[in-house]
C-alpha atoms as a PDB file:
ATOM      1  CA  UNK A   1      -0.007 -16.550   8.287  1.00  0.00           C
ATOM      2  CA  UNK A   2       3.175 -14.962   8.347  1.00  0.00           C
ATOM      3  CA  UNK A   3       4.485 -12.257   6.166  1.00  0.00           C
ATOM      4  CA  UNK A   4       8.097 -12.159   6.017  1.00  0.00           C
ATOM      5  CA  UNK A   5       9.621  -8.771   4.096  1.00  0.00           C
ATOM      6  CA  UNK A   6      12.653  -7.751   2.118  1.00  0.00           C
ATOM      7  CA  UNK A   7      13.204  -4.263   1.555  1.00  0.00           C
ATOM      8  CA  UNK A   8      16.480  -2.691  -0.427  1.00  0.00           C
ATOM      9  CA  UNK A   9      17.127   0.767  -0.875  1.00  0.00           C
ATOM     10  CA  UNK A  10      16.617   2.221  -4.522  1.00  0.00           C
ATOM     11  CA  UNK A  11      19.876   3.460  -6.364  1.00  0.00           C
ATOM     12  CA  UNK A  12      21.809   2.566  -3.388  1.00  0.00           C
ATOM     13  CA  UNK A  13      25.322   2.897  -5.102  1.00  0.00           C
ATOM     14  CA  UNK A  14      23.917   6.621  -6.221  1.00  0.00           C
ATOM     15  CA  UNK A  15      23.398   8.202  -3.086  1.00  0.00           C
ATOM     16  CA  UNK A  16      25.845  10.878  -2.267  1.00  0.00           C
ATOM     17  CA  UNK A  17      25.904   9.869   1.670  1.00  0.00           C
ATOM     18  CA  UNK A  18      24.774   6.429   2.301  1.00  0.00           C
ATOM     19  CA  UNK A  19      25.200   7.119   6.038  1.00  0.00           C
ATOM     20  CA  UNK A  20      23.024   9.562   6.018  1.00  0.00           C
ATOM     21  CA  UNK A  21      20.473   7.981   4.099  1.00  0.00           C
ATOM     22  CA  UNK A  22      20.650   4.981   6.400  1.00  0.00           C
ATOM     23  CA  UNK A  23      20.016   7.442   9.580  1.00  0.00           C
ATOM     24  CA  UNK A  24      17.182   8.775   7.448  1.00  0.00           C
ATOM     25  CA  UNK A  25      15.631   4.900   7.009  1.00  0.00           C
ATOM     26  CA  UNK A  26      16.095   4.144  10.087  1.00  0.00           C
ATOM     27  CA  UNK A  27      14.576   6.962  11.825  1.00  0.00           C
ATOM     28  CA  UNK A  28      11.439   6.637   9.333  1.00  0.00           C
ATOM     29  CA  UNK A  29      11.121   2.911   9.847  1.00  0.00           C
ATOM     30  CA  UNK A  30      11.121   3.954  13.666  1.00  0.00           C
ATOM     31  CA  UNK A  31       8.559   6.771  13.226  1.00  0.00           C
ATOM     32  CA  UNK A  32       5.990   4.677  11.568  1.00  0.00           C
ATOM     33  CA  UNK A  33       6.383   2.036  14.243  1.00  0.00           C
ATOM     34  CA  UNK A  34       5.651   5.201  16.901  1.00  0.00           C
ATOM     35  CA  UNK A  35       2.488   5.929  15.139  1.00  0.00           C
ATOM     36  CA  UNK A  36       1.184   2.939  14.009  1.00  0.00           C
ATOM     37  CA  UNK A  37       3.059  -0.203  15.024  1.00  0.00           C
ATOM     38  CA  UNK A  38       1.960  -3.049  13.313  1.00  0.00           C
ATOM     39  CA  UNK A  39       5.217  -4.861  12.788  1.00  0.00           C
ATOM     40  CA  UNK A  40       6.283  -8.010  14.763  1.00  0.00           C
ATOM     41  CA  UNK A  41       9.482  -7.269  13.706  1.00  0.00           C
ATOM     42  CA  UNK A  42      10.106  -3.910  12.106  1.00  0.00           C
ATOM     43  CA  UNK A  43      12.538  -3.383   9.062  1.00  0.00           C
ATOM     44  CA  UNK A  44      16.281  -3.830  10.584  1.00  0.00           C
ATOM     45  CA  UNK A  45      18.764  -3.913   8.350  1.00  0.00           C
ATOM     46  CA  UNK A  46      20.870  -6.819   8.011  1.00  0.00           C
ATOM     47  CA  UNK A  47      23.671  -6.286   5.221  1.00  0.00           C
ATOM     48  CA  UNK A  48      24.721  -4.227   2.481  1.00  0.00           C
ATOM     49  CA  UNK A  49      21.741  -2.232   1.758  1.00  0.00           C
ATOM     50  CA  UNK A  50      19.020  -4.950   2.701  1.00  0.00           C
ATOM     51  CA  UNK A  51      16.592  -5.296   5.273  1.00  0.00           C
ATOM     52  CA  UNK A  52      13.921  -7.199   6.970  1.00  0.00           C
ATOM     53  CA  UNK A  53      11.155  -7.172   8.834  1.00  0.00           C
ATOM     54  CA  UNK A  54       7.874  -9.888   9.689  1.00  0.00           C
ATOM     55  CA  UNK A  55       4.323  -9.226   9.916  1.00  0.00           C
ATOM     56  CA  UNK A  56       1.621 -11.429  10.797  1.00  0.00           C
ATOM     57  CA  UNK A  57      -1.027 -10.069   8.817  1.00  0.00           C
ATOM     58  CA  UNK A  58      -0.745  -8.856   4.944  1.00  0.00           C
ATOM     59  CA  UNK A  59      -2.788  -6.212   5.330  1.00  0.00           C
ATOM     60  CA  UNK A  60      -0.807  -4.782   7.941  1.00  0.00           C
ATOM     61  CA  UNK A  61       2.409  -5.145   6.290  1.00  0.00           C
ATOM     62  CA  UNK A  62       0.872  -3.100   3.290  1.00  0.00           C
ATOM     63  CA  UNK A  63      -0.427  -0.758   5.436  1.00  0.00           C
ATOM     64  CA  UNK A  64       2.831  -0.300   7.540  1.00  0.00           C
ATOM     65  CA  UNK A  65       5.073  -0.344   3.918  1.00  0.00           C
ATOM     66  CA  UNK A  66       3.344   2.151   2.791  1.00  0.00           C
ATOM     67  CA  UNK A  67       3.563   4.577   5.828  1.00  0.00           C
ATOM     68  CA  UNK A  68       7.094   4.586   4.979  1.00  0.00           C
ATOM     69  CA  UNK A  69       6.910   5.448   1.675  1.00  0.00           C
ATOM     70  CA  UNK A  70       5.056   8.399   2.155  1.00  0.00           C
ATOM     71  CA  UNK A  71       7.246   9.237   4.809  1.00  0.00           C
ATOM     72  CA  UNK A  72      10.668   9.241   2.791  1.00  0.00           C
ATOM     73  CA  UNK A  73      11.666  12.443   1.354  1.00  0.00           C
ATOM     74  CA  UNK A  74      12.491  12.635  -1.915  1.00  0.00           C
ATOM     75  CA  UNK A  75      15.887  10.802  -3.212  1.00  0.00           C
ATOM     76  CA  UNK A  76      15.429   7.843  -0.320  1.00  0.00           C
ATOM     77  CA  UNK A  77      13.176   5.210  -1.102  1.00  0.00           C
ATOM     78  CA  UNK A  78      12.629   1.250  -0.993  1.00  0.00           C
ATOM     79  CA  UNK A  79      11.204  -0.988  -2.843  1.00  0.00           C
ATOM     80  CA  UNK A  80       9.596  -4.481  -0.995  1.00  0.00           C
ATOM     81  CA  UNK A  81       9.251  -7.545  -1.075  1.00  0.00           C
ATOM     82  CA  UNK A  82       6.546  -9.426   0.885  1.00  0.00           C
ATOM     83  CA  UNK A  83       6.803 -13.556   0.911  1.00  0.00           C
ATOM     84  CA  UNK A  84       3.840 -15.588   2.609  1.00  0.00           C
ATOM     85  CA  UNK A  85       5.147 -18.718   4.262  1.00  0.00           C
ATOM     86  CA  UNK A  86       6.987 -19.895   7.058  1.00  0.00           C
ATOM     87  CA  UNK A  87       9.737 -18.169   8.433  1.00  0.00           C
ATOM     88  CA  UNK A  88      12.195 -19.607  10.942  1.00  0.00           C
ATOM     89  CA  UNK A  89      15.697 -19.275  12.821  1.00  0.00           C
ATOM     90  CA  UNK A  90      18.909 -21.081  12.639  1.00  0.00           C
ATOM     91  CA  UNK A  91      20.990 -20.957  14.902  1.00  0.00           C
ATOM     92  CA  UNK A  92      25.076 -20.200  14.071  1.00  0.00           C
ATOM     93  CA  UNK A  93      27.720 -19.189  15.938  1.00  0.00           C
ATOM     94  CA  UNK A  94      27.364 -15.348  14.240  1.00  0.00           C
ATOM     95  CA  UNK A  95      23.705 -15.278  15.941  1.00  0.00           C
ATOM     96  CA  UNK A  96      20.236 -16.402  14.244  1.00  0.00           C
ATOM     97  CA  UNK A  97      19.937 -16.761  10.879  1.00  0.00           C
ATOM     98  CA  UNK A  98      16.526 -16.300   8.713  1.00  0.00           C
ATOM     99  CA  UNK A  99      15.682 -19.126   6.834  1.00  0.00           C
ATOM    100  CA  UNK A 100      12.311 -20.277   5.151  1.00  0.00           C
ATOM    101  CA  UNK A 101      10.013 -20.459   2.365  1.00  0.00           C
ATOM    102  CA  UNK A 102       8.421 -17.655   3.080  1.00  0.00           C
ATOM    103  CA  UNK A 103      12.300 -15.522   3.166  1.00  0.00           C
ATOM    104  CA  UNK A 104      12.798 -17.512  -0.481  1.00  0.00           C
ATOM    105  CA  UNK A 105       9.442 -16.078  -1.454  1.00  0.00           C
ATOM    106  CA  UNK A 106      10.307 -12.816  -0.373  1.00  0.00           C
ATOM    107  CA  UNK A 107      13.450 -12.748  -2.513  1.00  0.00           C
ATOM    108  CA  UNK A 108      11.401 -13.693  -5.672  1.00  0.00           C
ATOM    109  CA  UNK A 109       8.835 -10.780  -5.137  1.00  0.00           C
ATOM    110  CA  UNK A 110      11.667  -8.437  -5.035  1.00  0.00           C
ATOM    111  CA  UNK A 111      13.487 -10.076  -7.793  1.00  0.00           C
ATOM    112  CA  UNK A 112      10.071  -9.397  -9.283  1.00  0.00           C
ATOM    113  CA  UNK A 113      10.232  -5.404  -8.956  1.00  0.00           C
ATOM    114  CA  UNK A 114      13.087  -5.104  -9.660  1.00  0.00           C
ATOM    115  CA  UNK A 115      11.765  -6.996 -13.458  1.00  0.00           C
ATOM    116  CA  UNK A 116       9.157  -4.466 -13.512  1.00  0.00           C
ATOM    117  CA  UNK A 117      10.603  -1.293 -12.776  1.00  0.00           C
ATOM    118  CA  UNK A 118      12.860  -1.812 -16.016  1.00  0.00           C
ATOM    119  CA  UNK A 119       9.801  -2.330 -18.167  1.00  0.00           C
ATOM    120  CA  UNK A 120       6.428  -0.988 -18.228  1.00  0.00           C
ATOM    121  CA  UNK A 121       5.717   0.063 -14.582  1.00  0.00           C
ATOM    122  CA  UNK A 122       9.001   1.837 -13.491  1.00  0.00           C
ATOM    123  CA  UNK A 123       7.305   3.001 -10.180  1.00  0.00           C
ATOM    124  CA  UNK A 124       6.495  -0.867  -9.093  1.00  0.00           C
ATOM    125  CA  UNK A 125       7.801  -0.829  -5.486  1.00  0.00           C
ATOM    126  CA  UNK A 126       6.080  -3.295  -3.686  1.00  0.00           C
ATOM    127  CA  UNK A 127       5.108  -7.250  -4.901  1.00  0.00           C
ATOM    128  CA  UNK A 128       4.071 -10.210  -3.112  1.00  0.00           C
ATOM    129  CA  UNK A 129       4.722 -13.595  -3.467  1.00  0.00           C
ATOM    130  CA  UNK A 130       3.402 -16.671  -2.075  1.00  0.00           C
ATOM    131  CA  UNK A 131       5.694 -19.832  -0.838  1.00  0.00           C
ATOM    132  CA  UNK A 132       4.303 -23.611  -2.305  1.00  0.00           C
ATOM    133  CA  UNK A 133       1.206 -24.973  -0.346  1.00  0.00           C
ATOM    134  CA  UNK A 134      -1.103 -21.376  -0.415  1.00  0.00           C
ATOM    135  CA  UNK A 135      -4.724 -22.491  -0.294  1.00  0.00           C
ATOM    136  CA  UNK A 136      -6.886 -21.125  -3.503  1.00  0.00           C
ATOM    137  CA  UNK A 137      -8.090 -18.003  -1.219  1.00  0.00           C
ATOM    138  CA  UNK A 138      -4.622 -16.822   0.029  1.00  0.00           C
ATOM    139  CA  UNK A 139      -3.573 -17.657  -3.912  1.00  0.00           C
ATOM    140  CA  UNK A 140      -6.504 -15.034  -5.125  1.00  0.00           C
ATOM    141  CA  UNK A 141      -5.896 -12.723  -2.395  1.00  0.00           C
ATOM    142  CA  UNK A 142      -2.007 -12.391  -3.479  1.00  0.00           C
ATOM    143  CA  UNK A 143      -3.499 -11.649  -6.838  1.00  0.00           C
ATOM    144  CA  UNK A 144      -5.549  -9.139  -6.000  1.00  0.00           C
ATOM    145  CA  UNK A 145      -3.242  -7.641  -3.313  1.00  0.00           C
ATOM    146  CA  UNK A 146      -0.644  -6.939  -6.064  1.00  0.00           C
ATOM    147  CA  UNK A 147      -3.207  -5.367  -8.532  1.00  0.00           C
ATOM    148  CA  UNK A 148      -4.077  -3.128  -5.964  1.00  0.00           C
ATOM    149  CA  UNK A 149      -0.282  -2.763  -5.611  1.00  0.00           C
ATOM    150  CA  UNK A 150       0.320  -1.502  -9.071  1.00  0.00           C
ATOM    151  CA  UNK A 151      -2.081   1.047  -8.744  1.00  0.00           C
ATOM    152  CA  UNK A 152      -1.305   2.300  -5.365  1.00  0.00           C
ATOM    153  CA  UNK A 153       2.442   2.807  -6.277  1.00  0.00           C
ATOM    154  CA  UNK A 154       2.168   4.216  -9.395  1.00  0.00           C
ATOM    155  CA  UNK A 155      -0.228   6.923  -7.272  1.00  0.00           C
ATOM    156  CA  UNK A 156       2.552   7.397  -4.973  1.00  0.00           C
ATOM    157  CA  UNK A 157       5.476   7.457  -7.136  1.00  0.00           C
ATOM    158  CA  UNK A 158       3.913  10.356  -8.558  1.00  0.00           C
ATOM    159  CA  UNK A 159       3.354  12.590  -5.496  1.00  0.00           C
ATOM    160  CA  UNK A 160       5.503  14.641  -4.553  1.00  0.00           C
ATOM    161  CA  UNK A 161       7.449  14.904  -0.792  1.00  0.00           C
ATOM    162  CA  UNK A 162       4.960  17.410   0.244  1.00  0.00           C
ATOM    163  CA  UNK A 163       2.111  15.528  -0.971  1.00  0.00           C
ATOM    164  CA  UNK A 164       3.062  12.671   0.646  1.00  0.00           C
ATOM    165  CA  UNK A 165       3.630  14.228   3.914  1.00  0.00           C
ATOM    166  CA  UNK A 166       0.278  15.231   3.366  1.00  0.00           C
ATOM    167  CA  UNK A 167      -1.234  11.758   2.322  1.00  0.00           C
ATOM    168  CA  UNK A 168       0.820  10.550   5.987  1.00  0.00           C
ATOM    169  CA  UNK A 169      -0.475  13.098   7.743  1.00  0.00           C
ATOM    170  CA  UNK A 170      -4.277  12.621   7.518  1.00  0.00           C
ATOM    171  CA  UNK A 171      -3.670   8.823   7.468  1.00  0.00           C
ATOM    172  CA  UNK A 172      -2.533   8.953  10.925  1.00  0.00           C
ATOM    173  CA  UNK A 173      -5.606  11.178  11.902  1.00  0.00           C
ATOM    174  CA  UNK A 174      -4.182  14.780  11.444  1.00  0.00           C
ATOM    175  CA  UNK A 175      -6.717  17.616  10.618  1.00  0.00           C
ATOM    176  CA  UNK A 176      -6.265  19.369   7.526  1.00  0.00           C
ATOM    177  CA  UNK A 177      -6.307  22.357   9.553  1.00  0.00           C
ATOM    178  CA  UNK A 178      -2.898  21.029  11.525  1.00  0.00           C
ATOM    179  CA  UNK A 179      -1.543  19.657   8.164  1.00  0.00           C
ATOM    180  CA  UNK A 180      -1.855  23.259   6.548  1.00  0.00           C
ATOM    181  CA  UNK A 181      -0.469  25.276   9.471  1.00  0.00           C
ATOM    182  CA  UNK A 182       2.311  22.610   9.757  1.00  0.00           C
ATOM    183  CA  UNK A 183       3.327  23.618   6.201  1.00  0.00           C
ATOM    184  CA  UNK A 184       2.759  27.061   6.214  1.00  0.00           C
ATOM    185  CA  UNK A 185      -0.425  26.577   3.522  1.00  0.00           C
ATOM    186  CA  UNK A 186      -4.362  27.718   3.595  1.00  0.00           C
ATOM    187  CA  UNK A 187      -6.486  24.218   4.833  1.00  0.00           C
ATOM    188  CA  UNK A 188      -8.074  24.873   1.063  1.00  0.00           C
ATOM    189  CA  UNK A 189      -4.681  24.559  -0.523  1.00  0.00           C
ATOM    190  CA  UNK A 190      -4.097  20.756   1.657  1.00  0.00           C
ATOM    191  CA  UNK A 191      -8.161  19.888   0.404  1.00  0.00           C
ATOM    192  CA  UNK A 192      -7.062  20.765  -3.194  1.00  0.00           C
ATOM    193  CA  UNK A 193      -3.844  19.196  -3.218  1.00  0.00           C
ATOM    194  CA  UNK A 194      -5.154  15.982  -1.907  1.00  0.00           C
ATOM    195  CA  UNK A 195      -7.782  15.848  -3.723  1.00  0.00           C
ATOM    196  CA  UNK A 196      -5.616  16.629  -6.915  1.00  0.00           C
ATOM    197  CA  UNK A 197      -3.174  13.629  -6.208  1.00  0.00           C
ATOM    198  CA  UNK A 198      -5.380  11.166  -5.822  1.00  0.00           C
ATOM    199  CA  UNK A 199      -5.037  10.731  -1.874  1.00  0.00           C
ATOM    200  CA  UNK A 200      -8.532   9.473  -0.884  1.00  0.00           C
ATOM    201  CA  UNK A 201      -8.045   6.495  -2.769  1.00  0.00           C
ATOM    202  CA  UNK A 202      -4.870   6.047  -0.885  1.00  0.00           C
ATOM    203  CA  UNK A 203      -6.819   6.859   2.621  1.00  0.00           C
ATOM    204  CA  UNK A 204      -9.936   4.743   1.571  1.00  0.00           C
ATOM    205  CA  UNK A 205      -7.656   1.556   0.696  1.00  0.00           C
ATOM    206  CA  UNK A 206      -5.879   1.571   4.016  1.00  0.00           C
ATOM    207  CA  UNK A 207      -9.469   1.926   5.620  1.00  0.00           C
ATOM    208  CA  UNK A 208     -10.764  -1.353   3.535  1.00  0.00           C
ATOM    209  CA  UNK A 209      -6.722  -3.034   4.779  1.00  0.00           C
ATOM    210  CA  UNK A 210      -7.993  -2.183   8.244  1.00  0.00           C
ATOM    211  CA  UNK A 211     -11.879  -3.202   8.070  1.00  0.00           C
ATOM    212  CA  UNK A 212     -12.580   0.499   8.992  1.00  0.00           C
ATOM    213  CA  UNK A 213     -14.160   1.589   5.935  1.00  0.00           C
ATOM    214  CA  UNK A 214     -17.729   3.090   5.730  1.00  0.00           C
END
């Protein structure tokens, strides 16, 4: 299974420096590959304000995607989209070329947030589609996989940067203890702040996406 992934940056045309915000992608994208790498090829960008990146597993692409989310400050984010099929190279004279069904699946699942951001679920980031020939199971696990989706992003939408710093922090095995005195906070105030946001369902999911949950 391969997992081929679009990313493009929210309100691209809006951001005052688009430099800077590309620095700021770039080193995030980098920083989640330090401290978890689960890409086979992380998110590089490719042109205007695309990228892409491959996994080979789904769960670790959600898991990875959503490391950088939490990880963006405020006024910098992505949305994805994840396409399950083949991916291959063609060669041309400007270098390789990505081409596949699971790159023209990828484009519908973002084509797909971008639908749903402009109705009902305006904090839809992240969708999945599968290219023609899924078996039933990889067909139900898409399903699921972006009902889980919907949830998880509308939790995250709604955190704020510090929160999510937070939510990254013990996700990649930092005490609450290091977490507070990192931001200058009682270890209470990180408990109750979690806790208030909704972050153990965040934790607990990527511990099912991972098989390491209780």
């Amino acid at each position: 299974m391969v997992i081929a992934v679009l990313a493009d940056i929210v309100g691209s045309r809006a951001l005052d420096d688009r430099a800077a915000a590309q620095k700021i992608l770039d080193d995030t994208i980098a920083l989640v590959e330090t401290d978890l790498p689960l890409a086979t090829r992380p998110l590089t960008p490719t042109v205007g304000d695309e990228q892409q990146g491959v996994y080979d597993d789904l769960g670790d692409a959600l898991v990875s995607l959503l490391m950088i989310q939490l990880r963006l400050p405020d006024g910098v984010a992505f949305r994805f989209g994840l396409g399950v099929g083949e991916v291959r190279a063609v060669a041309s004279v400007h270098g390789e070329l990505a081409d596949g069904p699971g790159w023209y699946a990828a484009r519908a699942a973002i084509d797909t947030v971008h639908a749903r951001e402009g109705r009902a679920v305006p904090r839809t980031r992240t969708w999945i589609v599968g290219a023609p020939g899924q078996d039933e199971v990889m067909e139900s696990t898409i399903a699921a996989s972006n009902a889980y989706l919907l949830v998880r992003d509308e939790l995250v939408g709604a955190m704020s940067e510090r929160v999510r710093r937070l939510t990254y922090g013990r996700l990649i095995g930092r005490s609450q203890h290091e977490l507070a005195a990192a931001e200058g906070i009682s270890q209470p105030s990180v408990s109750k702040t979690l806790r208030a946001a909704g972050a153990a369902a965040i934790l607990e999911g990527v511990a099912a996406l991972r098989g390491t949950a209780a």
